[in-house]
Protein backbone atom coordinates (compact mmCIF):
# COMPACT_ATOMS: atom_id res chain seq x y z
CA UNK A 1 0.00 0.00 0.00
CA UNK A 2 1.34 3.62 -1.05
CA UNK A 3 1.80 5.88 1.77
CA UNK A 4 -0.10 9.46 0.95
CA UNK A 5 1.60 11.25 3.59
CA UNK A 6 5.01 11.00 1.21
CA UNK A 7 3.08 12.21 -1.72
CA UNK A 8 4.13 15.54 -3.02
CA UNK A 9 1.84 17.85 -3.86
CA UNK A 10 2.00 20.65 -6.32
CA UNK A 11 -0.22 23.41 -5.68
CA UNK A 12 -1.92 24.89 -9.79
CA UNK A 13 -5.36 26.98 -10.54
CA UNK A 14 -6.49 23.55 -10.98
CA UNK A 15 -6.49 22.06 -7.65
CA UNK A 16 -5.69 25.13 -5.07
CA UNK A 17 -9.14 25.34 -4.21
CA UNK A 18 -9.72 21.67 -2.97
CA UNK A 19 -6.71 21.80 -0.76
CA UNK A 20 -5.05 23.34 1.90
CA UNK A 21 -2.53 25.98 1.74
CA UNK A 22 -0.58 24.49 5.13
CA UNK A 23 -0.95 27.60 6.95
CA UNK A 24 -4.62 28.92 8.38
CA UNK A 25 -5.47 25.46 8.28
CA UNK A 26 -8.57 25.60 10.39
CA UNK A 27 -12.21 25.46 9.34
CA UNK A 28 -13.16 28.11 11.70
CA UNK A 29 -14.56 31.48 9.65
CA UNK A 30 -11.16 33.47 10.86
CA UNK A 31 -8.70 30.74 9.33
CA UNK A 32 -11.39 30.22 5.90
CA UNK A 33 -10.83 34.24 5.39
CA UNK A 34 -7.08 33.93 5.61
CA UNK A 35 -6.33 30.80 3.43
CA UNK A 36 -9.03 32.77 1.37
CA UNK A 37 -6.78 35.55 1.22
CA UNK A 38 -3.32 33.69 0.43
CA UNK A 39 -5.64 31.32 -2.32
CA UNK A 40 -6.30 34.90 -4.72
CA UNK A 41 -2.65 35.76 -3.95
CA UNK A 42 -0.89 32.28 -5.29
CA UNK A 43 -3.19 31.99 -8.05
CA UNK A 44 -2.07 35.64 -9.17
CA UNK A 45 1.35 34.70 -8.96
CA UNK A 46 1.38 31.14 -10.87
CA UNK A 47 1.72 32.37 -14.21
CA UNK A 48 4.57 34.39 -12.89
CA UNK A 49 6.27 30.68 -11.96
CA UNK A 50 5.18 30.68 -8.62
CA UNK A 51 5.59 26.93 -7.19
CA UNK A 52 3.88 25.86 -4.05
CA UNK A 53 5.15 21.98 -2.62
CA UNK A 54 3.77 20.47 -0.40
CA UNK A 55 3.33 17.21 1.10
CA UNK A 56 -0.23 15.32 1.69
CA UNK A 57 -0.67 16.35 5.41
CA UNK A 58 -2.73 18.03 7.51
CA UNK A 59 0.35 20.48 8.72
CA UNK A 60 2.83 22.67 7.87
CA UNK A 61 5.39 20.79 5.39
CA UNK A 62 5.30 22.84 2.38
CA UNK A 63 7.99 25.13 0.13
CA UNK A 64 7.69 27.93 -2.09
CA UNK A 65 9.71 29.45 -4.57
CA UNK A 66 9.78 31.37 -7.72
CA UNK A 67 12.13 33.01 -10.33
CA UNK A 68 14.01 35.62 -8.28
CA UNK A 69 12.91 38.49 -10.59
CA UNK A 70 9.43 37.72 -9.34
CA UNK A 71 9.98 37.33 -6.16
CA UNK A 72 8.31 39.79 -4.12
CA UNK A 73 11.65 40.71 -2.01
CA UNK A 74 13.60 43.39 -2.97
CA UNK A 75 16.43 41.50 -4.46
CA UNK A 76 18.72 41.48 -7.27
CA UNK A 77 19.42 37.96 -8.76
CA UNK A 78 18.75 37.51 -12.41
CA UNK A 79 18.25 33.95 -13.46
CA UNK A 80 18.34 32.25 -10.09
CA UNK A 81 15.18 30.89 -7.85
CA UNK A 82 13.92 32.53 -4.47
CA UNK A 83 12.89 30.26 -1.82
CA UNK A 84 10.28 32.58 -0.07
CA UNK A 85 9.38 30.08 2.70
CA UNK A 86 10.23 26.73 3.81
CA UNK A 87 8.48 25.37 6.74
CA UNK A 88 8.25 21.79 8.33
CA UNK A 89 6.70 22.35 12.09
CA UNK A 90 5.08 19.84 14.82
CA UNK A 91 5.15 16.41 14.58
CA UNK A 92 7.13 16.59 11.52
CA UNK A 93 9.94 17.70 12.37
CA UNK A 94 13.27 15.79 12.40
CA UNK A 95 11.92 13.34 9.52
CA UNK A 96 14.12 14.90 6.75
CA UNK A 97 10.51 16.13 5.00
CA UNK A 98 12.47 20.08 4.61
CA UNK A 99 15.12 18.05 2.90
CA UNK A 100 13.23 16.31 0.32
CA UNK A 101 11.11 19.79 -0.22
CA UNK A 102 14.62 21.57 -0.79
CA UNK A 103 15.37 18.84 -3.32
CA UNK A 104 12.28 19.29 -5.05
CA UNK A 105 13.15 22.67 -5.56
CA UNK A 106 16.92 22.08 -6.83
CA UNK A 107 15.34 19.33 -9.20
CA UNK A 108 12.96 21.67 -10.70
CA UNK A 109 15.77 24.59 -10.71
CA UNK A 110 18.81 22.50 -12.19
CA UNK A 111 18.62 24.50 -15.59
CA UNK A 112 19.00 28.38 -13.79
CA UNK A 113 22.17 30.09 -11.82
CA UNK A 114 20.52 28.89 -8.58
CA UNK A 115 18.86 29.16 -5.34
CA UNK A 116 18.72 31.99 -3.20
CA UNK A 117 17.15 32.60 0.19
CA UNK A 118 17.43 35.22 2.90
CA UNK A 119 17.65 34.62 6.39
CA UNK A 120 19.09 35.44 9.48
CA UNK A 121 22.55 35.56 11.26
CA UNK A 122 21.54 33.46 14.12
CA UNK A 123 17.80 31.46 14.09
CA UNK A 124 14.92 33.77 13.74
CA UNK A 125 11.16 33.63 13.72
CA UNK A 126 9.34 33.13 10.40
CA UNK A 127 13.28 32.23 8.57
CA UNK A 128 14.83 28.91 7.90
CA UNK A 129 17.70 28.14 10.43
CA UNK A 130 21.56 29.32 8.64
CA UNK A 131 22.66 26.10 9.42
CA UNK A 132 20.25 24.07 7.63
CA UNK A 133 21.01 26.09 4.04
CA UNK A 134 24.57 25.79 4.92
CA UNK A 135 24.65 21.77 5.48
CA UNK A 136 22.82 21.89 1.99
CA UNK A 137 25.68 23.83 0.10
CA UNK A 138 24.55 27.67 0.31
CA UNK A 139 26.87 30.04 1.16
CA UNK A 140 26.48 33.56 2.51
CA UNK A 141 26.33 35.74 -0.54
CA UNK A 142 25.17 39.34 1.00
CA UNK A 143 23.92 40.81 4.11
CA UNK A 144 21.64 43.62 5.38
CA UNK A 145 20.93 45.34 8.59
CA UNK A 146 20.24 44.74 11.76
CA UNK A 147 20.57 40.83 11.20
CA UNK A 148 19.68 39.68 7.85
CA UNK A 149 22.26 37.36 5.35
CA UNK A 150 20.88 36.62 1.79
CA UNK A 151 22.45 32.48 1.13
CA UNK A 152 23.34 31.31 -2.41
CA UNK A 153 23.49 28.17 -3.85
CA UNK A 154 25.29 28.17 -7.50
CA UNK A 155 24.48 25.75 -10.02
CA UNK A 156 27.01 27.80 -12.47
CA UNK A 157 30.15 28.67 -11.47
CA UNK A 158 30.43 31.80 -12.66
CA UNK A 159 27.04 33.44 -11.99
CA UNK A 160 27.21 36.67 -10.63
CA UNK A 161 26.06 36.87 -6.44
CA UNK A 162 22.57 37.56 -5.62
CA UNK A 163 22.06 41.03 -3.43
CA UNK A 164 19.71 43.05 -1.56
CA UNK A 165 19.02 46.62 -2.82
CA UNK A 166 20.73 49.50 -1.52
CA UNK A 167 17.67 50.70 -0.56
CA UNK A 168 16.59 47.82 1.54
CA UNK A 169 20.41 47.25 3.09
CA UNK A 170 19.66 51.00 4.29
CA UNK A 171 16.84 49.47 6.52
CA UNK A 172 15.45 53.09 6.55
CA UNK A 173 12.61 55.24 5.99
CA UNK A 174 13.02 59.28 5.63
CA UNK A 175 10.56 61.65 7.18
CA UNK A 176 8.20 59.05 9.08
CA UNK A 177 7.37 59.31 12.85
CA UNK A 178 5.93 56.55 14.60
CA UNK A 179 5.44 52.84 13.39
CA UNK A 180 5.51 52.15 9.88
CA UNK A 181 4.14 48.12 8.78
CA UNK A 182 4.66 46.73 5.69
CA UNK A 183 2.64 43.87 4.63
CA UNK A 184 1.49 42.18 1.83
CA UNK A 185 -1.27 38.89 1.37
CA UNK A 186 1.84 36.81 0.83
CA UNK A 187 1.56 35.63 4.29
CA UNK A 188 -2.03 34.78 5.45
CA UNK A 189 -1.53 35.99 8.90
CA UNK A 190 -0.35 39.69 7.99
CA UNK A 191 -3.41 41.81 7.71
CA UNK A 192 -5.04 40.42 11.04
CA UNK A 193 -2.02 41.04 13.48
CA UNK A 194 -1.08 44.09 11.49
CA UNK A 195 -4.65 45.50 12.96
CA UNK A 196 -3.80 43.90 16.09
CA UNK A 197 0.14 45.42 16.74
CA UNK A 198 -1.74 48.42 15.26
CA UNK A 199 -3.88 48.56 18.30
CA UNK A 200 -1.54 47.88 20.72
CA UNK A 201 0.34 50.57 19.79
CA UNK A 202 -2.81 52.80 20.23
CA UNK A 203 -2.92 52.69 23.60
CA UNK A 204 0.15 54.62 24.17
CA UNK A 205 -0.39 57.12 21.60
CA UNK A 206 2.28 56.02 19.11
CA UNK A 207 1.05 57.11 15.45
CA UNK A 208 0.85 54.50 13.34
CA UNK A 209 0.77 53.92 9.17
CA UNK A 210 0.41 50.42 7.40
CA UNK A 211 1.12 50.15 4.33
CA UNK A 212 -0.05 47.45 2.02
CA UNK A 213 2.03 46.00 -0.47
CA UNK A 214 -0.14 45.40 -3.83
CA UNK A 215 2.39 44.80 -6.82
CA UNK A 216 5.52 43.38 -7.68
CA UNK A 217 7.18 46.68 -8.50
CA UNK A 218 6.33 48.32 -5.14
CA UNK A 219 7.72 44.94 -2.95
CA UNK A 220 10.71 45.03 -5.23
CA UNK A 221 11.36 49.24 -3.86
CA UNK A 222 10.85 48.06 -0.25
CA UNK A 223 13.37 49.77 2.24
CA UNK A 224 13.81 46.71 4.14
CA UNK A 225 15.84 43.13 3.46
CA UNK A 226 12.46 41.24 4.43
CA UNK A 227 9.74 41.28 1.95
CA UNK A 228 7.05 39.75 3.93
CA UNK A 229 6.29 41.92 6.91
CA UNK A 230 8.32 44.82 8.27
CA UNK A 231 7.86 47.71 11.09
CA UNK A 232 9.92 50.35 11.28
CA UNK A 233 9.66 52.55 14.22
CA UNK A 234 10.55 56.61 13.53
CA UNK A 235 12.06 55.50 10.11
CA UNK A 236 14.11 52.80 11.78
CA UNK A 237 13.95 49.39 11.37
CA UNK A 238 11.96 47.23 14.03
CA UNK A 239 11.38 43.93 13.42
CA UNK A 240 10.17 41.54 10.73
CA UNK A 241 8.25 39.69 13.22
CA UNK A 242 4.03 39.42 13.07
CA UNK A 243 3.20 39.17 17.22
CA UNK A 244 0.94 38.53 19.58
CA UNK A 245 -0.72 42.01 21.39
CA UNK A 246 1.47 40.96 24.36
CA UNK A 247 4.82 40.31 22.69
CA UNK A 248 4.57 43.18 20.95
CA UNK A 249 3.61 45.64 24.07
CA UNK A 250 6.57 43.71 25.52
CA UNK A 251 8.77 45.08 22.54
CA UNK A 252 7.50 48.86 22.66
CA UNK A 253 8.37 48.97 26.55
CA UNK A 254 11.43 47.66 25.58
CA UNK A 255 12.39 49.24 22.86
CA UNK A 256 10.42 52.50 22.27
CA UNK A 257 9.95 53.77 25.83
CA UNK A 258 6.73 55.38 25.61
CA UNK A 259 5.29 57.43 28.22
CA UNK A 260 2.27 55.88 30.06
């Protein structure tokens, strides 16, 4: 008998609406809007060769990737492949499942300079772990402020390296007071704790601005190394992190001071 758990499934506009996108995996109405959400967003993006993998679980074992010059970081890597998220969590972990997804991805990307992915100096939330890209054969090819590296892995020797923009390695935004989020519908999760940081924020009288990001050509003019969610705090960098109302009133006490 063939085991359906090791099946690999390829997300297209054919199937994405009969299965499960890995994250917001609940039936409940608040996890239906969000997969909702991410759903329109991949099925804009296939014909830009936007893959979604994934194997047949009920959990978070999926990758995605697609041709850097579509991917919606603000990166410069002509002809190689940006993983934008790798995930294997729970009772999945530690089976090797993140290394046969990573292969998946190589085999399909054989024929371009590469893969590319950006992550952090030491383990942080929402990024891959260094050290698994680095077992694999990536390499640290650039990095950004405060913590960011961008990894390589070359499939031609002489490609040139993959970077961040100078304006996201500046990590900065001119002329803005209070917090700043950026967010796009690439993550499912963004627009609800967006509102709820947002909020939290409120109650101390810190001005606040989101701002969504709608098109390839505005993610690719971010001013920050993270495409998928950023604050910046008085034009300064923040964190990349989506939180809870209490971890993030933990990080404006912390970090921002404000007067109660």
């Amino acid at each position: 008998m063939v085991n359906r758990e090791l099946e690999i499934i390829t997300l297209t506009k054919d199937n994405i609406d009969s299965e499960h996108i890995c994250c917001a995996i609940g039936n409940d109405a608040t996890n239906v809007k969000r997969a909702k959400i991410k759903k329109t967003w991949l099925k804009e993006r296939f014909p830009e060769g936007h893959t979604f993998k994934k194997f047949n679980v009920r959990g978070k074992v999926f990758i995605e990737y697609v041709p850097a010059e579509y991917a919606w970081f603000p990166i410069e890597a002509q002809d190689y492949v940006f993983i934008q998220c790798l995930w294997v969590s729970g009772r999945y972990k530690g089976k090797g499942l993140g290394s046969k997804l990573l292969q998946e991805c190589e085999n399909d990307c054989k024929d371009t300079n590469g893969l590319v992915a950006v992550t952090g100096r030491k383990k942080l939330p929402f990024t891959v772990d260094k050290k698994f890209y680095i077992k694999k054969g990536f390499e640290v090819c650039d990095t950004a402020p405060p913590y960011f590296e961008m990894l390589v892995k070359k499939f031609k020797e002489n490609s040139p390296d993959p970077k961040f923009t100078e304006k996201a390695k500046k990590a900065t935004i001119e002329n803005k007071e209070g917090l700043t989020f950026y967010y796009s519908d690439l993550c499912p999760f963004n627009a609800d704790y967006v509102d709820i940081m947002i909020e939290t924020a409120t109650k101390y009288d810190i001005p606040c601005e989101k701002i969504k990001v709608e098109s390839l050509k505005q993610a690719k003019d971010l001013p920050t190394p993270f495409g998928i969610f950023s604050v910046f705090y008085n034009g300064e960098f923040l964190t990349h992190e989506v939180m809870s109302e209490k971890k993030f009133d933990k990080l404006i006490n912390k970090t921002i001071k404000p007067k109660k």
